[in-house]
C-alpha atoms as a PDB file:
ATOM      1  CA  UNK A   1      -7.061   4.513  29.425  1.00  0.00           C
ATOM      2  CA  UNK A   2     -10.539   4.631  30.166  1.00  0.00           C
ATOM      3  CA  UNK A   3     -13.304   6.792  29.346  1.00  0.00           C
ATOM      4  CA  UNK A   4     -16.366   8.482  31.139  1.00  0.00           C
ATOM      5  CA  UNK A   5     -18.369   5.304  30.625  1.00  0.00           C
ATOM      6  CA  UNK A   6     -15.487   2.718  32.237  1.00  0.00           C
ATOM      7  CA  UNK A   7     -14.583   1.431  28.665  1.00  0.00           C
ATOM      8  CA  UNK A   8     -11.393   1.624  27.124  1.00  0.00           C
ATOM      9  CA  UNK A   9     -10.588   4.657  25.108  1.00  0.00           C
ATOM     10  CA  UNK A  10      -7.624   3.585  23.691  1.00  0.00           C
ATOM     11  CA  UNK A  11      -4.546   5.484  23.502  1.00  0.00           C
ATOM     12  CA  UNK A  12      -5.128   9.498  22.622  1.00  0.00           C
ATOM     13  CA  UNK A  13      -1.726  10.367  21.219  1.00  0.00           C
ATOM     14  CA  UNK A  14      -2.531   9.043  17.691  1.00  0.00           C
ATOM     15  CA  UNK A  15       0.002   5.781  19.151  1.00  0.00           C
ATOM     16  CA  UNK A  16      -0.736   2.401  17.523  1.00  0.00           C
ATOM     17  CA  UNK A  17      -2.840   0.412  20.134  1.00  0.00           C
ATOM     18  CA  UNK A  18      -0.555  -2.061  21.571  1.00  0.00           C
ATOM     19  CA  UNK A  19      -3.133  -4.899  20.505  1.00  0.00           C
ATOM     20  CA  UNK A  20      -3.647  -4.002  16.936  1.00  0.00           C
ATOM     21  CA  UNK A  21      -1.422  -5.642  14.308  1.00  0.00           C
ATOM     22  CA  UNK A  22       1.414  -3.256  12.870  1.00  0.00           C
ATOM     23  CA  UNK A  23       0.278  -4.910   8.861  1.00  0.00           C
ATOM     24  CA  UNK A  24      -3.325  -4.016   9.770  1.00  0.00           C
ATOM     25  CA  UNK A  25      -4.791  -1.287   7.653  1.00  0.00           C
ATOM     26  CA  UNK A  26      -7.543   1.207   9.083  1.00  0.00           C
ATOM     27  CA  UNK A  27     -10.130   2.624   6.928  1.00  0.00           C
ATOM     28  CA  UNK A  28     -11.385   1.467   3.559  1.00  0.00           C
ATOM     29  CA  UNK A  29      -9.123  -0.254   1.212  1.00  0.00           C
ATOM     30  CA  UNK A  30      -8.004   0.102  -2.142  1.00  0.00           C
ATOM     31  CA  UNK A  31      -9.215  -2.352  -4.918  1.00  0.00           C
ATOM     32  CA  UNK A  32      -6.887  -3.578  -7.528  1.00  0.00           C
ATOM     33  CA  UNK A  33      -8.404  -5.536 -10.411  1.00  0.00           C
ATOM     34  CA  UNK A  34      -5.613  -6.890 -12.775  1.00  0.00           C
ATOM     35  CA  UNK A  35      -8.176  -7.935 -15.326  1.00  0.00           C
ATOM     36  CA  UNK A  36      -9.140  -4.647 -16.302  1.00  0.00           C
ATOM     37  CA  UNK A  37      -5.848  -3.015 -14.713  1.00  0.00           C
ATOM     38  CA  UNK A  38      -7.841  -0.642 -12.502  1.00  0.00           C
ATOM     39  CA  UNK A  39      -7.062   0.541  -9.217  1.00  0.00           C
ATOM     40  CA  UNK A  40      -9.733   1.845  -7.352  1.00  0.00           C
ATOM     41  CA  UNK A  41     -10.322   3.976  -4.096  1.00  0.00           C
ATOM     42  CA  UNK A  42     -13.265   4.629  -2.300  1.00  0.00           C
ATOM     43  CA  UNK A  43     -15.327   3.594  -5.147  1.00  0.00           C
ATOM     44  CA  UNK A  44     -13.475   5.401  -7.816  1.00  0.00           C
ATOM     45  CA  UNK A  45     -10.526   4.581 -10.370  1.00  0.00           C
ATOM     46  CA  UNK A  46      -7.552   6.017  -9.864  1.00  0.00           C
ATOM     47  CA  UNK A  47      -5.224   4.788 -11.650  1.00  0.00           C
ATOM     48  CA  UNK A  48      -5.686   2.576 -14.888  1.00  0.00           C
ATOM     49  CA  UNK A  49      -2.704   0.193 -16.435  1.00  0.00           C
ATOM     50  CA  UNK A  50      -3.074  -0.792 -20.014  1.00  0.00           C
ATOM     51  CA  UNK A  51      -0.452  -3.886 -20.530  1.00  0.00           C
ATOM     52  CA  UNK A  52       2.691  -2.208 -19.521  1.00  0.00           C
ATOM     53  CA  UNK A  53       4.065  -1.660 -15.962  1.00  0.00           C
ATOM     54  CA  UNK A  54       4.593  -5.352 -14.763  1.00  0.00           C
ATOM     55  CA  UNK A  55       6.556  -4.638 -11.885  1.00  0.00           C
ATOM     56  CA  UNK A  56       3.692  -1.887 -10.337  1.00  0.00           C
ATOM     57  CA  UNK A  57       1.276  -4.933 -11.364  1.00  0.00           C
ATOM     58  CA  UNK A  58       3.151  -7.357  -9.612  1.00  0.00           C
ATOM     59  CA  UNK A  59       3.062  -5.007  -6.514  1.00  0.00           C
ATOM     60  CA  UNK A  60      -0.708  -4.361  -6.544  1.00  0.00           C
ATOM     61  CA  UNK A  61      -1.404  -8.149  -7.089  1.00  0.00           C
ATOM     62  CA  UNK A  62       0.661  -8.445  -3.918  1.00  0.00           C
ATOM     63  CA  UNK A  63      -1.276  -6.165  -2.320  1.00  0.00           C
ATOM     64  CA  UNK A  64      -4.342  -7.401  -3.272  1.00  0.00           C
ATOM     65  CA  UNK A  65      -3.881 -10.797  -2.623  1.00  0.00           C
ATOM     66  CA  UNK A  66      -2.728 -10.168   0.872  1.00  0.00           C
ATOM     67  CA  UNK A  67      -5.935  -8.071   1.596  1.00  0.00           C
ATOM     68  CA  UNK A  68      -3.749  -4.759   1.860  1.00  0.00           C
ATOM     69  CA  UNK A  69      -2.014  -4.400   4.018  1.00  0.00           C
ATOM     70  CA  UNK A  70      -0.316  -1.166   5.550  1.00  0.00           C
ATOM     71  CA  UNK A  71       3.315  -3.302   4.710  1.00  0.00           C
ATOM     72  CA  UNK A  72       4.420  -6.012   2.501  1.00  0.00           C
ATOM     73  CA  UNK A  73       7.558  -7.858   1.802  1.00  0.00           C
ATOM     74  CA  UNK A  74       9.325  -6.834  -2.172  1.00  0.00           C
ATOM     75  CA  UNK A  75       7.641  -9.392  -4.218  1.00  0.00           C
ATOM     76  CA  UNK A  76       9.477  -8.768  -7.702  1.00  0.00           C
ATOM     77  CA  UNK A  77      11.608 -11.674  -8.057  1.00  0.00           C
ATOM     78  CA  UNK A  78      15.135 -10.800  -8.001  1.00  0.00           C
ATOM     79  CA  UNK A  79      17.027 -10.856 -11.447  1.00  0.00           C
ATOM     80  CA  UNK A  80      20.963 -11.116 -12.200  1.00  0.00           C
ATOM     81  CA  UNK A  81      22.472  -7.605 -12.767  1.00  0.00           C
ATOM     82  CA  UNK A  82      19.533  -5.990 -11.568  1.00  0.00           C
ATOM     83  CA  UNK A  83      19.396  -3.780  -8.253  1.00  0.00           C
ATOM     84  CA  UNK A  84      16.646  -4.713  -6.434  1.00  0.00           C
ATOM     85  CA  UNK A  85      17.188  -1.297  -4.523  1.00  0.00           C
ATOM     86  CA  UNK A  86      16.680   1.177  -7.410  1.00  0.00           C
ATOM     87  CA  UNK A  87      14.559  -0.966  -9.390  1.00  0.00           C
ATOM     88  CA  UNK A  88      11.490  -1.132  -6.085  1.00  0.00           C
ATOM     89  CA  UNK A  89      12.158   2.489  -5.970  1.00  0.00           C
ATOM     90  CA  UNK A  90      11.627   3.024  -9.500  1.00  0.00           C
ATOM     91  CA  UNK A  91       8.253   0.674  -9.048  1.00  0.00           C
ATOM     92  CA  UNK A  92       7.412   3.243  -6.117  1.00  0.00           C
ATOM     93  CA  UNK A  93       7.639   5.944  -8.037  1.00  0.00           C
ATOM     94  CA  UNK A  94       5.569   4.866 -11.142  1.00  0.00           C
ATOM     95  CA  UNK A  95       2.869   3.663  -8.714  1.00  0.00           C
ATOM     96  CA  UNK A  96       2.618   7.254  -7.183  1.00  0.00           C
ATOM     97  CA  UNK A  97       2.567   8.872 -10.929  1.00  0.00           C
ATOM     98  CA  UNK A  98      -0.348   9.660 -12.425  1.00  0.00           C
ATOM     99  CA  UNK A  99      -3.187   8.670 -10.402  1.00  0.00           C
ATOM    100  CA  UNK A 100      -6.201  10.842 -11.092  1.00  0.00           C
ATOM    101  CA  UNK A 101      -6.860  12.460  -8.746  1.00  0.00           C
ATOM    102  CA  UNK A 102      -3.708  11.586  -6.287  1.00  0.00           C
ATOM    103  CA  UNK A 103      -5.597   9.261  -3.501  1.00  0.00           C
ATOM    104  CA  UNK A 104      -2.892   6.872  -2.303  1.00  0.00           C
ATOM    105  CA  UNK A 105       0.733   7.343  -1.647  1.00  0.00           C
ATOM    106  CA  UNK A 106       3.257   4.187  -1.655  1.00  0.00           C
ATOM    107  CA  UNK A 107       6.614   4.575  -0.081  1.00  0.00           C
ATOM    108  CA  UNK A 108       9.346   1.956   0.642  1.00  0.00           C
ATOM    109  CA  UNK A 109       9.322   0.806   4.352  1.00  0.00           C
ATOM    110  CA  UNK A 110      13.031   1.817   5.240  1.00  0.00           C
ATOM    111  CA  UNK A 111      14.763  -1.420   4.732  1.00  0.00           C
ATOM    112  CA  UNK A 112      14.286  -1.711   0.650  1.00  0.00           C
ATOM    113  CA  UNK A 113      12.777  -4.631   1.371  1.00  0.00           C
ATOM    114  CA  UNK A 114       9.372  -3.583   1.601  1.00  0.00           C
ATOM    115  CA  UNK A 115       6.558  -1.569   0.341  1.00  0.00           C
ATOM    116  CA  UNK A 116       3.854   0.547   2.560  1.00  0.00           C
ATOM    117  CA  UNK A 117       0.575   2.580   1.569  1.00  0.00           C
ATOM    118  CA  UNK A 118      -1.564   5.115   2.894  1.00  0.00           C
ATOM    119  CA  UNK A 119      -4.271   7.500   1.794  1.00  0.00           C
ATOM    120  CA  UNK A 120      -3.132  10.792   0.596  1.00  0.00           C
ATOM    121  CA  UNK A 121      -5.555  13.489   3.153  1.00  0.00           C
END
């Protein structure tokens, strides 16, 4: 689609462009530093971990590390006699509690394979 000027508008349905990666975030990103356990948006902390929650902190360090993505893959190892499944969800869920004030939302992707973030608006 073009615009007035001749240049490409992009699309105007709120559609992905066809061009831009899925696992490419828009916007400003969240900041995760595991030293101090903060997670920061837009220049504010959010959420802060003392030494417990090792599976959120395993998530965010994924995150992190991978420049944040919108998606990324499980990374908690699996363990014997542990569901993966209810144990991500449970991950989810803790990483969604009590952030002050509530800036980010995480959600599985669909497949319980995966994690996905966005700004809460």
């Amino acid at each position: 689609m073009l615009n007035a000027r001749g240049a490409s508008a992009g699309p105007s349905d709120g559609t992905r462009c066809p061009t831009r990666s899925k696992n490419k975030p828009r916007g400003p990103r969240p900041v995760w530093e595991a030293k101090t356990g903060e997670l920061w948006w837009k220049g504010k902390c959010i959420k802060c971990y003392r030494n417990d929650a090792a599976n959120q902190r395993q998530v965010l360090d994924a995150f992190e590390e991978q420049g944040w993505p919108s998606r990324i893959d499980d990374p908690l190892p699996r363990e014997p006699g542990v569901n993966a499944k209810d144990r991500l969800r449970e991950t989810i869920k803790g990483l969604n509690r009590s952030q002050s004030p509530r800036q980010l939302w995480f959600r599985g992707d669909g497949t319980a394979q995966g994690i996905r973030w966005e700004p809460v608006e």
